[in-house]
C-alpha atoms as a PDB file:
ATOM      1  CA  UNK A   1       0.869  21.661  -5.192  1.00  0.00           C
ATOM      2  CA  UNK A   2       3.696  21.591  -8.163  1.00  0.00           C
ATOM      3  CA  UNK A   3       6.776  22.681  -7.123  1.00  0.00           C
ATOM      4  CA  UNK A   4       8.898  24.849  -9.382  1.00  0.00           C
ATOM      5  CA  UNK A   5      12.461  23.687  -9.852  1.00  0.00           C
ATOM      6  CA  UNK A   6      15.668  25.039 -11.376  1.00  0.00           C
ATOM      7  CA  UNK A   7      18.262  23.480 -13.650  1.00  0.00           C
ATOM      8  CA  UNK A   8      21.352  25.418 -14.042  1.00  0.00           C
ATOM      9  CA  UNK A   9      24.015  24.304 -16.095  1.00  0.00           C
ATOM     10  CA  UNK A  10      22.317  23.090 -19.097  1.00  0.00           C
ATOM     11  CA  UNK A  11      24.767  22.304 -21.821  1.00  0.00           C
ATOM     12  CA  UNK A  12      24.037  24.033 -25.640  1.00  0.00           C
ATOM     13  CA  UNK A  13      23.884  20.215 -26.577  1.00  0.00           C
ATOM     14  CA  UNK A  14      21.050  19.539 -23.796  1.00  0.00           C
ATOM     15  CA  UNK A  15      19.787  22.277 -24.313  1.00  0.00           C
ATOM     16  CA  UNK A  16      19.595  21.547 -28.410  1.00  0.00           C
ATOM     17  CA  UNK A  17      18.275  17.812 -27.866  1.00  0.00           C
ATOM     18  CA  UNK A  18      15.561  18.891 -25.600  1.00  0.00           C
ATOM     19  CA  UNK A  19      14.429  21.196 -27.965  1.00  0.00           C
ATOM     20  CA  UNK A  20      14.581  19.378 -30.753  1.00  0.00           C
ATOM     21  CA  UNK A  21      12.772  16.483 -28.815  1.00  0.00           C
ATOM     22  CA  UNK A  22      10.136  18.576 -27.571  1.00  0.00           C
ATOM     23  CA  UNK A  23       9.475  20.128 -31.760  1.00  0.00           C
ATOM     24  CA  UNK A  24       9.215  16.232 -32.293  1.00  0.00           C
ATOM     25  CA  UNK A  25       6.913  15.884 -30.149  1.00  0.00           C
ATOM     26  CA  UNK A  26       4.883  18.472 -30.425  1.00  0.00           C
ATOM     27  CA  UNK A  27       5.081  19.714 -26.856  1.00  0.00           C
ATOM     28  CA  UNK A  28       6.898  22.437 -24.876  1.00  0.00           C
ATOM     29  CA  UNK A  29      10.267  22.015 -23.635  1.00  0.00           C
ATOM     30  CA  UNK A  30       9.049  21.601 -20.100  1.00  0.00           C
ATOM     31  CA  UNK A  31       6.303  19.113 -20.963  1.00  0.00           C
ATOM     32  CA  UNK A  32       9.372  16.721 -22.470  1.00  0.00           C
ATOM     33  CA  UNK A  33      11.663  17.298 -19.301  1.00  0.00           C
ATOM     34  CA  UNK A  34       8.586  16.263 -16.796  1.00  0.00           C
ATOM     35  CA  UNK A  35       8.243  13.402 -18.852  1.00  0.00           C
ATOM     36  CA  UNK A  36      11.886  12.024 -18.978  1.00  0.00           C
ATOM     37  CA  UNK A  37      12.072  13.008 -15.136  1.00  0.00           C
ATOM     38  CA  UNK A  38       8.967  10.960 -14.371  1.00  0.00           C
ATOM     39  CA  UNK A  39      10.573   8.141 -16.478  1.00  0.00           C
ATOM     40  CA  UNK A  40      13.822   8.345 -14.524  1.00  0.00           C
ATOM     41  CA  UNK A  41      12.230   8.231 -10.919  1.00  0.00           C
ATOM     42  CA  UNK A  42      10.047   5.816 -11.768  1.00  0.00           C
ATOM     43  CA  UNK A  43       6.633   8.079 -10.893  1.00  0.00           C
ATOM     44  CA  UNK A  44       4.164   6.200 -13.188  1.00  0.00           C
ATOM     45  CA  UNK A  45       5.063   2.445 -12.677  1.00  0.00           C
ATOM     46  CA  UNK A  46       4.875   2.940  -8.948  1.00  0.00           C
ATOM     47  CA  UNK A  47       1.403   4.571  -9.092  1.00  0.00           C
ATOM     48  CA  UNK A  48       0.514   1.843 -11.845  1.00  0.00           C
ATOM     49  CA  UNK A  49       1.554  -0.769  -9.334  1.00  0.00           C
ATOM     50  CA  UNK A  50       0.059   1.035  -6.254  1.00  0.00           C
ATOM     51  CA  UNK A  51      -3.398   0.869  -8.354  1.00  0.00           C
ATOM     52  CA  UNK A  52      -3.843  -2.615  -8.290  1.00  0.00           C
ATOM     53  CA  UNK A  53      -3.501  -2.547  -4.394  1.00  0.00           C
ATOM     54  CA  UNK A  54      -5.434   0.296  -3.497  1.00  0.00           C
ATOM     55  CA  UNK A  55      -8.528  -0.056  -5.880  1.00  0.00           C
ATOM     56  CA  UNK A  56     -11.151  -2.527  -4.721  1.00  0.00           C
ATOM     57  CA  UNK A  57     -13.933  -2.613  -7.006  1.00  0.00           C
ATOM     58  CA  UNK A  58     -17.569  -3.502  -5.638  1.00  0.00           C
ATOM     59  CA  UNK A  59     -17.122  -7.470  -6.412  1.00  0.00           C
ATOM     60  CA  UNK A  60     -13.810  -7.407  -4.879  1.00  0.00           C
ATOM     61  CA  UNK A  61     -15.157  -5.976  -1.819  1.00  0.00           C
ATOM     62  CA  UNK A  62     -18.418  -8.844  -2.001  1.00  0.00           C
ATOM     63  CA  UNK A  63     -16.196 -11.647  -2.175  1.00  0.00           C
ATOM     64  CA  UNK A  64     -14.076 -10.204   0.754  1.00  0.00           C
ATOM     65  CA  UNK A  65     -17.257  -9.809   2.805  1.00  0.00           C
ATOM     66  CA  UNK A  66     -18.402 -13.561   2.202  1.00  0.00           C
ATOM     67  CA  UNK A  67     -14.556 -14.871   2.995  1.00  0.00           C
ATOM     68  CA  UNK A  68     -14.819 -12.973   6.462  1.00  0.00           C
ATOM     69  CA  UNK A  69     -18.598 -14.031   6.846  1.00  0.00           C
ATOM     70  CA  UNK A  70     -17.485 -17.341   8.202  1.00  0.00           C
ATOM     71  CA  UNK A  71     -15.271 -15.767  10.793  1.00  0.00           C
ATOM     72  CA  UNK A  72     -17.805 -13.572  12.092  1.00  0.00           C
ATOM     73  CA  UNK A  73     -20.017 -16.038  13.190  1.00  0.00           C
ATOM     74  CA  UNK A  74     -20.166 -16.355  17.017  1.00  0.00           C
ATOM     75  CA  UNK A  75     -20.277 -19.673  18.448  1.00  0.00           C
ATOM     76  CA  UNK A  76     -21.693 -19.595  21.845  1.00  0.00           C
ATOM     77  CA  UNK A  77     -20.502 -22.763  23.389  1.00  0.00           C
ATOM     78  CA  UNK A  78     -16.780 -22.159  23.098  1.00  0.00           C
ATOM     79  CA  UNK A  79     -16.847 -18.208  23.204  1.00  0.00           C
ATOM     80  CA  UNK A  80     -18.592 -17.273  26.548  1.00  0.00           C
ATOM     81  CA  UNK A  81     -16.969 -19.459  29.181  1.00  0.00           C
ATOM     82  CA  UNK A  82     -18.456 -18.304  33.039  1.00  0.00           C
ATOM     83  CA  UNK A  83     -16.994 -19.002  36.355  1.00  0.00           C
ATOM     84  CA  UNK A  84     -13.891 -21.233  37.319  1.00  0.00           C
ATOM     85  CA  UNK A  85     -14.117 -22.624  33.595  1.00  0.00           C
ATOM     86  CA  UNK A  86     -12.947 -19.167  32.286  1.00  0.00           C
ATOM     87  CA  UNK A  87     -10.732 -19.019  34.984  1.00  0.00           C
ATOM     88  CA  UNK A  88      -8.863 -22.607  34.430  1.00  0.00           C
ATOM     89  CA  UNK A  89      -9.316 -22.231  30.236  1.00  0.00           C
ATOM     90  CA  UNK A  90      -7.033 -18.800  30.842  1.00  0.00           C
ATOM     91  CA  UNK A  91      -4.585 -20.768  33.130  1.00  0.00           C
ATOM     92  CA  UNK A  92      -4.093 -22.968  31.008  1.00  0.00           C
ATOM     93  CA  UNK A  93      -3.369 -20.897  27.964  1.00  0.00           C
ATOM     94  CA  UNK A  94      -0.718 -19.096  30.278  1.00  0.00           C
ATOM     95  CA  UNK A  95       1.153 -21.929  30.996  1.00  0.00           C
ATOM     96  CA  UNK A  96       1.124 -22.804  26.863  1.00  0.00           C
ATOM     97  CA  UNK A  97       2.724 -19.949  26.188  1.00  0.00           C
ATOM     98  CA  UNK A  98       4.794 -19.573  28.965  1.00  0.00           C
ATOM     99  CA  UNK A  99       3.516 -16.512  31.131  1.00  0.00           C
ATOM    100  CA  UNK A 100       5.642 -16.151  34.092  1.00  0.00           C
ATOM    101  CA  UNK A 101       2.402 -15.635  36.257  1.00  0.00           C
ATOM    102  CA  UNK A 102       1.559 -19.237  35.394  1.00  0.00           C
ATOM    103  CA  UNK A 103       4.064 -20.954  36.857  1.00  0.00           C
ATOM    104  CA  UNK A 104       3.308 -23.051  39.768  1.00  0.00           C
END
């Protein structure tokens, strides 16, 4: 929801400029300050910016698929070790990375 703010202290000159600005645009005083407070913060670059992030569209999302594709493919020889194999394979990755459990 909008929230309503505000600004005391508004010199005659401000006050004057943003006037006249908003008769030159053709648009109310508080139309012209949103704008130039938008400007200042920076509001519409960031969402601009945040855009090209956020929005996939559907052949984005298609060529994302086929890149993971590959990776979700199961291969049953190296994935599903049984017994002492699975037992030795997880040993052995311990002592790579240095698990204190693996030390002998």
């Amino acid at each position: 929801m909008p929230k309503q703010l505000t600004i005391r202290g508004v010199s005659e000159e401000v006050s004057g400029r943003l006037e006249g600005l908003s008769r030159a645009r053709g648009s109310s005083v508080n139309a012209t300050v949103l704008e130039i407070i938008e400007a200042a913060v920076a509001v519409e670059p960031r969402r601009n910016r945040l855009a090209r992030y956020a929005t996939w569209t559907d052949e984005d999302r298609r060529e994302f698929e086929q890149a993971l594709a590959a990776q979700r493919t199961i291969d049953d020889e190296t994935c599903e070790p049984r017994g002492d194999q699975a037992l030795r394979g997880g040993f052995r990755l311990a002592q790579a990375i240095g698990h204190p459990g693996s030390r002998q």
